[in-house]
C-alpha atoms as a PDB file:
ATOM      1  CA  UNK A   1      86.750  83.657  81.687  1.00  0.00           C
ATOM      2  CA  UNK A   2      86.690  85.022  84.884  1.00  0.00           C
ATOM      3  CA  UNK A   3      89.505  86.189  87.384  1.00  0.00           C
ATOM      4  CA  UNK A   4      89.676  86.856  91.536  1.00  0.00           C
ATOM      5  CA  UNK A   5      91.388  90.516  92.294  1.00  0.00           C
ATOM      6  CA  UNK A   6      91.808  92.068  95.506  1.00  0.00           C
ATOM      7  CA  UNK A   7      90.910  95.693  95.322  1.00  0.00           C
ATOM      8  CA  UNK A   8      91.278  98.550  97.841  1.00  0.00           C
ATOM      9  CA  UNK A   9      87.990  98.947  99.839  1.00  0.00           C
ATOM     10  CA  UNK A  10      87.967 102.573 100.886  1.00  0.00           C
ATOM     11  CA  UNK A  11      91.420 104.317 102.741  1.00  0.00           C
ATOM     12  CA  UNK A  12      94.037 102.720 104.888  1.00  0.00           C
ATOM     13  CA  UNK A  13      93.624 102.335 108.501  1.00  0.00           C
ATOM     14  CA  UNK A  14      94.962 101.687 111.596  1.00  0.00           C
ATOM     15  CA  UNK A  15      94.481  97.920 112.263  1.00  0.00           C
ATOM     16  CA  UNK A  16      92.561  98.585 115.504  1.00  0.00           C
ATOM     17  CA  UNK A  17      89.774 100.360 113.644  1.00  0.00           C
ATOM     18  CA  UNK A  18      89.716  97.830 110.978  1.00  0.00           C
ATOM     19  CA  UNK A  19      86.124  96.040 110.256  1.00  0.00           C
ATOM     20  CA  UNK A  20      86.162  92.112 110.216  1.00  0.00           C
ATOM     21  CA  UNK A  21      87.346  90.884 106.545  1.00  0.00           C
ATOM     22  CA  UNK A  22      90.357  90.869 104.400  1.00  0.00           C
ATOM     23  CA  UNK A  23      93.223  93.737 104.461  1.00  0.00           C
ATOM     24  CA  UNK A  24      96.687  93.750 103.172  1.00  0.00           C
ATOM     25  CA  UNK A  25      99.990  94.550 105.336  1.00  0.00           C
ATOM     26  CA  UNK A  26     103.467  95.074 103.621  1.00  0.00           C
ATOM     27  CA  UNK A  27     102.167  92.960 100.563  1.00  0.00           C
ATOM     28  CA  UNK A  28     100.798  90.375 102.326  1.00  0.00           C
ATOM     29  CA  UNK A  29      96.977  88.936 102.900  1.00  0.00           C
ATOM     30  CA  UNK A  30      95.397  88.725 106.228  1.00  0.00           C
ATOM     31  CA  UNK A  31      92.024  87.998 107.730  1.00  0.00           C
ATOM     32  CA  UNK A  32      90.305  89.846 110.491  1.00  0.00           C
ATOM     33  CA  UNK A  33      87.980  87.754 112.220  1.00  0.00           C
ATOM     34  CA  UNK A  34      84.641  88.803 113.470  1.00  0.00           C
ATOM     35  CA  UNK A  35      84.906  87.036 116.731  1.00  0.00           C
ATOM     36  CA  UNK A  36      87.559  88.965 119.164  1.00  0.00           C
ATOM     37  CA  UNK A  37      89.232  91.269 116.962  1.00  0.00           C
ATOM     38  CA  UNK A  38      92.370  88.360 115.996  1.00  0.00           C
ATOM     39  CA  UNK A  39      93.392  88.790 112.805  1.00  0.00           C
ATOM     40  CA  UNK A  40      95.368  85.910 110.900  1.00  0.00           C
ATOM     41  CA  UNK A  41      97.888  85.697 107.799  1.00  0.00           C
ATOM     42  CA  UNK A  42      97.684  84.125 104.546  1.00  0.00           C
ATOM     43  CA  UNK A  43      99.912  81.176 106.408  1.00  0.00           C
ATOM     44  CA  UNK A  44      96.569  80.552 108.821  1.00  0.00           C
ATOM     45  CA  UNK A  45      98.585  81.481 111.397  1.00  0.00           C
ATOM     46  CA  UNK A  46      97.232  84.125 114.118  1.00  0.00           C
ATOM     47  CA  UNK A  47      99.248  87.332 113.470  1.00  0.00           C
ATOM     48  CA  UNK A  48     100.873  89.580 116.361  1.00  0.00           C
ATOM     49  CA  UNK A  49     100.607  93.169 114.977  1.00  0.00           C
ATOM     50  CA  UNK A  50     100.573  95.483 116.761  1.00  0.00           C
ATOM     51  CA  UNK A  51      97.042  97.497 116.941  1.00  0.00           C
ATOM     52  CA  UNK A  52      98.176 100.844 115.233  1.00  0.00           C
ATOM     53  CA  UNK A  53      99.790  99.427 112.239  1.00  0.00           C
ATOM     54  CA  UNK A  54      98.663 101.031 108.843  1.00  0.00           C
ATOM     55  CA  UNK A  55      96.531  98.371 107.029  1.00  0.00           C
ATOM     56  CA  UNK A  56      94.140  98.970 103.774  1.00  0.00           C
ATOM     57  CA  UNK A  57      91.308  97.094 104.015  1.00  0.00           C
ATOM     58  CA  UNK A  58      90.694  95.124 100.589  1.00  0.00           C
ATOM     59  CA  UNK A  59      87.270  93.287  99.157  1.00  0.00           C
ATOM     60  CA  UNK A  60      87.535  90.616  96.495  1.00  0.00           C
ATOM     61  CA  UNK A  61      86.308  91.180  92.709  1.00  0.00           C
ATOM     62  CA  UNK A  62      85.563  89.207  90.019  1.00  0.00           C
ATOM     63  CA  UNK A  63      86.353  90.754  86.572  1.00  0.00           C
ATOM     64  CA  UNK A  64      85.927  89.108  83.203  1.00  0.00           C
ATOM     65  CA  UNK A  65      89.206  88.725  80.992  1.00  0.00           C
ATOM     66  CA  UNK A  66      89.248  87.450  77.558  1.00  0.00           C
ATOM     67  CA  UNK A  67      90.525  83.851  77.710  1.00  0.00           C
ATOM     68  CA  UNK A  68      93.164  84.841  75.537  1.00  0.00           C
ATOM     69  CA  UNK A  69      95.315  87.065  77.470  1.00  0.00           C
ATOM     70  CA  UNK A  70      95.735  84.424  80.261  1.00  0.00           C
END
């Protein structure tokens, strides 16, 4: 069986120098789009922080678990 994770992708940055894609902010999921710089929470909803937050970047990973752990 497979399961998603999130995992770190390389060290935290400030959100202005983040590349489009997925990062994590105070435990929460957003996206960065590739079109403006916007970035948007796990909600949908466009997100107002501020440029020089802290944010860590995060890729998704597929990882195989034995079916009977879940």
């Amino acid at each position: 069986m497979r399961q998603m994770t999130i995992v770190p992708d390389g060290w935290p940055r400030i959100l202005a120098e983040c590349r489009p894609g997925y990062f994590v902010y105070e435990d929460d999921l957003f996206l960065m789009s590739e079109y403006g710089g916007e970035s948007y929470c796990s909600s949908g909803e466009r997100c107002c922080l501020q440029k020089q937050v802290q944010v860590q970047p995060v890729i998704v990973k597929w990882i195989e678990v034995d079916s009977e752990q879940s």
